[in-house]
Protein backbone atom coordinates (compact mmCIF):
# COMPACT_ATOMS: atom_id res chain seq x y z
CA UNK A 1 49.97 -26.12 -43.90
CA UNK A 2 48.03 -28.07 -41.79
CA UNK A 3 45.91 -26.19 -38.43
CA UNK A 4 45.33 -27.72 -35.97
CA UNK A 5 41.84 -25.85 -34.66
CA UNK A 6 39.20 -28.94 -35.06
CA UNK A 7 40.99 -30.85 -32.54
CA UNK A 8 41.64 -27.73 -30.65
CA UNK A 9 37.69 -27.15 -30.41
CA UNK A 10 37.25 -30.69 -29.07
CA UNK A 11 39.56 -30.80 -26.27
CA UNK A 12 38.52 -27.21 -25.40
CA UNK A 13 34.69 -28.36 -25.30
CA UNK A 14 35.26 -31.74 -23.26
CA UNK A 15 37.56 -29.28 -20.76
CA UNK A 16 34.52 -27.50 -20.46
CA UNK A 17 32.04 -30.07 -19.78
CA UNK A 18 34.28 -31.99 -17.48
CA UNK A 19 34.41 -28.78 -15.16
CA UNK A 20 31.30 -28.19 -15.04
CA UNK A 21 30.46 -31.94 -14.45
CA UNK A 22 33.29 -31.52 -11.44
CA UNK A 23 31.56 -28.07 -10.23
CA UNK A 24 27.91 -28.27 -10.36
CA UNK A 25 27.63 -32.48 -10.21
CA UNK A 26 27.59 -32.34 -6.35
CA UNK A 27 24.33 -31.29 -4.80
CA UNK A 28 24.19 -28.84 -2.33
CA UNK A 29 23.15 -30.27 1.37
CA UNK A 30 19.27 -29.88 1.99
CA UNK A 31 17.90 -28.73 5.68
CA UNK A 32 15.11 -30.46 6.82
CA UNK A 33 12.42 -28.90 7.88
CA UNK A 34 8.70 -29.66 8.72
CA UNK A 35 5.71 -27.34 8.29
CA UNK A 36 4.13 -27.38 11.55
CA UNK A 37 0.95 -25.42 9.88
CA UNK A 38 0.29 -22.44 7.32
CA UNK A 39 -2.51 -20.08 6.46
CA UNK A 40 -3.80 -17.08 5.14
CA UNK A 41 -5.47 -13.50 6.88
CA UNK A 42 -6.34 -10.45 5.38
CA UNK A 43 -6.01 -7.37 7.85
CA UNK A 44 -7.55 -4.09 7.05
CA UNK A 45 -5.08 -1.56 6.42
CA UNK A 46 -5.65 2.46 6.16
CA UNK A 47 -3.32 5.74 6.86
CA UNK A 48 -1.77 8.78 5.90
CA UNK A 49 1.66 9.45 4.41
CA UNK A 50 2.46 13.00 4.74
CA UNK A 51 5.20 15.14 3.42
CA UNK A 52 5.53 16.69 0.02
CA UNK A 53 4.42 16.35 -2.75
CA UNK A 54 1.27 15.88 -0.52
CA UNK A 55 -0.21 13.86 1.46
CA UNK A 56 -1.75 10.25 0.53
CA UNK A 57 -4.58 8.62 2.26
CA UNK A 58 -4.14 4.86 2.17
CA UNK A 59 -6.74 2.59 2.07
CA UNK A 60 -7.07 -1.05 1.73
CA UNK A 61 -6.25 -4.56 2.77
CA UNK A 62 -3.08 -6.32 3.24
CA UNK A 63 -3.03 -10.27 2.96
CA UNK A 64 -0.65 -12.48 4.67
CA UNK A 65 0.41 -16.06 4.30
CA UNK A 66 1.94 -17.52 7.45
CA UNK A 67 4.00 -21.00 7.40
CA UNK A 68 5.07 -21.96 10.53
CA UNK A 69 8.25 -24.24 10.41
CA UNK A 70 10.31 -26.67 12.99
CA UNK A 71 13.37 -27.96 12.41
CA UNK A 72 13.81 -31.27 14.23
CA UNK A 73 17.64 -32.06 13.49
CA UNK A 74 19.10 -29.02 15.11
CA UNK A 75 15.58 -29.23 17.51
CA UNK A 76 15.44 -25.27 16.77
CA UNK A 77 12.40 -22.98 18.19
CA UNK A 78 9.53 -22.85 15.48
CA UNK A 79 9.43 -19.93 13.11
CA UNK A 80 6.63 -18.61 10.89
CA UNK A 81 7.56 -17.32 7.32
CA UNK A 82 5.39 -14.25 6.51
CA UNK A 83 4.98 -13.30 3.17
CA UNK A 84 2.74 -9.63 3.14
CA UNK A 85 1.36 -8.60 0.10
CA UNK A 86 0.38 -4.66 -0.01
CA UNK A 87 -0.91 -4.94 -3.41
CA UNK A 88 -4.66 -4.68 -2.16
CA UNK A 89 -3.37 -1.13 -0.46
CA UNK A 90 -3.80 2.38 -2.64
CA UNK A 91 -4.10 5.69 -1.83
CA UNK A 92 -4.99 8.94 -3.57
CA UNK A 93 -3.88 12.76 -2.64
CA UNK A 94 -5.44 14.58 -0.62
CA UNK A 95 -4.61 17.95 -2.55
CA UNK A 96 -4.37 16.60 -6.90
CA UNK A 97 -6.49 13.83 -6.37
CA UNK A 98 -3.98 11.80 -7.72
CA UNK A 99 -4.37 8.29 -7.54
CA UNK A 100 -1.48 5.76 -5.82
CA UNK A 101 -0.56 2.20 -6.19
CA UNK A 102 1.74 0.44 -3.86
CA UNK A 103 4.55 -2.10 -3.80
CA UNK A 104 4.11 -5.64 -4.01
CA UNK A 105 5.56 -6.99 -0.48
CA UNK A 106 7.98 -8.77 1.73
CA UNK A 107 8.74 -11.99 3.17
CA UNK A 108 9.90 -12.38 6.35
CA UNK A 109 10.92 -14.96 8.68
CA UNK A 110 10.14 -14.30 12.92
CA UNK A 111 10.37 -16.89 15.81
CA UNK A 112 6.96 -17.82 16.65
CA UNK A 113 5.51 -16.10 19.52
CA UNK A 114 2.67 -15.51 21.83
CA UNK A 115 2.38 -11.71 20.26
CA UNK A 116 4.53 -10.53 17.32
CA UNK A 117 4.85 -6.87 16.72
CA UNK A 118 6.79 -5.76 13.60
CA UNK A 119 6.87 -2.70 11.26
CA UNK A 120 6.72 -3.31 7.40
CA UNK A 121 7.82 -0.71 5.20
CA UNK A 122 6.58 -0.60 1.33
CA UNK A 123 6.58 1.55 -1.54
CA UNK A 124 3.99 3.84 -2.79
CA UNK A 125 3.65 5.62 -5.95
CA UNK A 126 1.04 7.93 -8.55
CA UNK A 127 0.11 5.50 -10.66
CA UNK A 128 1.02 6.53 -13.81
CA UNK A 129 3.79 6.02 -16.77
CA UNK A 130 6.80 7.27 -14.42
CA UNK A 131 5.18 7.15 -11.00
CA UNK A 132 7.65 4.05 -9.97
CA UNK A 133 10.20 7.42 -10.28
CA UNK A 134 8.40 9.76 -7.51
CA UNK A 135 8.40 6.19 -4.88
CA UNK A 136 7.61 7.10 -1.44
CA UNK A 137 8.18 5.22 1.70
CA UNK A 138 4.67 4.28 3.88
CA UNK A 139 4.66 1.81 7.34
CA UNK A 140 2.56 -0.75 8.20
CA UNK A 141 2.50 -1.64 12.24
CA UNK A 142 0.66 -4.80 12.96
CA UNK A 143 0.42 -7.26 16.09
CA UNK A 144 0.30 -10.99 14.87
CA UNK A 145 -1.15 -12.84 17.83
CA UNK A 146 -0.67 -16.83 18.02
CA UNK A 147 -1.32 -19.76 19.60
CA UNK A 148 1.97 -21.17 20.38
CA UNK A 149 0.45 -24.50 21.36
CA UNK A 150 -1.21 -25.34 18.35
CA UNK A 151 1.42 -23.45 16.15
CA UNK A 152 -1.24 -21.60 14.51
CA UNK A 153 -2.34 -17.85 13.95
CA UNK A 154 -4.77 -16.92 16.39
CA UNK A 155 -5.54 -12.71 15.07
CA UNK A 156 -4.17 -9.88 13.83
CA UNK A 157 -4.49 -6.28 13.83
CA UNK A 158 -2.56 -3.43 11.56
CA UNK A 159 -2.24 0.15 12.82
CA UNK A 160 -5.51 2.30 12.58
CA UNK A 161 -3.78 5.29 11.28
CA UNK A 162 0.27 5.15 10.25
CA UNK A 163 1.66 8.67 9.85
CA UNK A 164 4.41 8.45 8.00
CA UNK A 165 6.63 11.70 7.31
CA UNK A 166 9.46 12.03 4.34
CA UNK A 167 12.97 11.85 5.62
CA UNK A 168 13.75 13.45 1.68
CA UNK A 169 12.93 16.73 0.72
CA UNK A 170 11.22 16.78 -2.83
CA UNK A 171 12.62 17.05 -5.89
């Protein structure tokens, strides 16, 4: 008895690579866009997180990288891409001592503006074997002034002290 599973295989496997010639051969459109300008700040950063376990003193710098973008064929307002990195932010507890690492960050994208106020929560956590586990939330408020005309970031400022209280009770 003769099978037939050889030639089976073959058909099976140029099926295959036909489809995914048919699927994945056209390209996807691009957008065009043009980078006006970028850059790079680093903002001291310090404040409490209360609530329990205890609460965490925060103190570091946060360091942000700013693109500021155009789009000419749909002649869209400029935006700046922020990408905030908290990783230069720990804490330690006020009543173990314990130490606290944070979260690595967020990217965000904002219309550019004269003044730019926005809110950033992150992670924070004892930094040890299960501390990603016992995660608590923290805020950063800054104000991101720029100069509009020049597309470029002109100063920045992040919240002298950022109380942040637990909207979870312990566990």
């Amino acid at each position: 008895m003769k099978t037939r599973r050889p030639l089976f295989a073959v058909v099976l496997s140029l099926l295959v690579g036909i489809i995914g010639i048919l699927v994945g051969g056209s390209s996807p459109a691009l957008a065009v866009v043009s980078i006006a300008s970028s850059g790079t700040t680093t903002i001291p950063y310090g404040g409490m997180v209360q609530g329990a376990p205890e609460t965490v003193f925060l103190l570091g710098f946060v360091q942000i990288d700013m693109v500021v973008v155009e789009d000419p064929d749909f002649d869209a307002p400029p935006t700046v891409r922020l990408s905030i990195d908290f990783s230069h932010v720990s804490g330690v507890g006020l009543k173990t001592g314990t130490k606290y690492v944070t979260s690595g960050g967020q990217d965000l994208v904002r219309p550019l503006e004269d003044i730019d106020q926005l809110d950033v929560t992150f992670a924070i956590f004892p930094n040890d074997a299960t501390g990603f586990m016992r995660a608590r939330p923290a805020l950063a408020s800054f104000t991101l002034k720029y100069n509009v005309k020049a597309q470029a970031f002109a100063s920045g400022t992040a919240s002298p002290v950022v109380d942040v209280t637990d909207s979870l009770p312990a566990q």
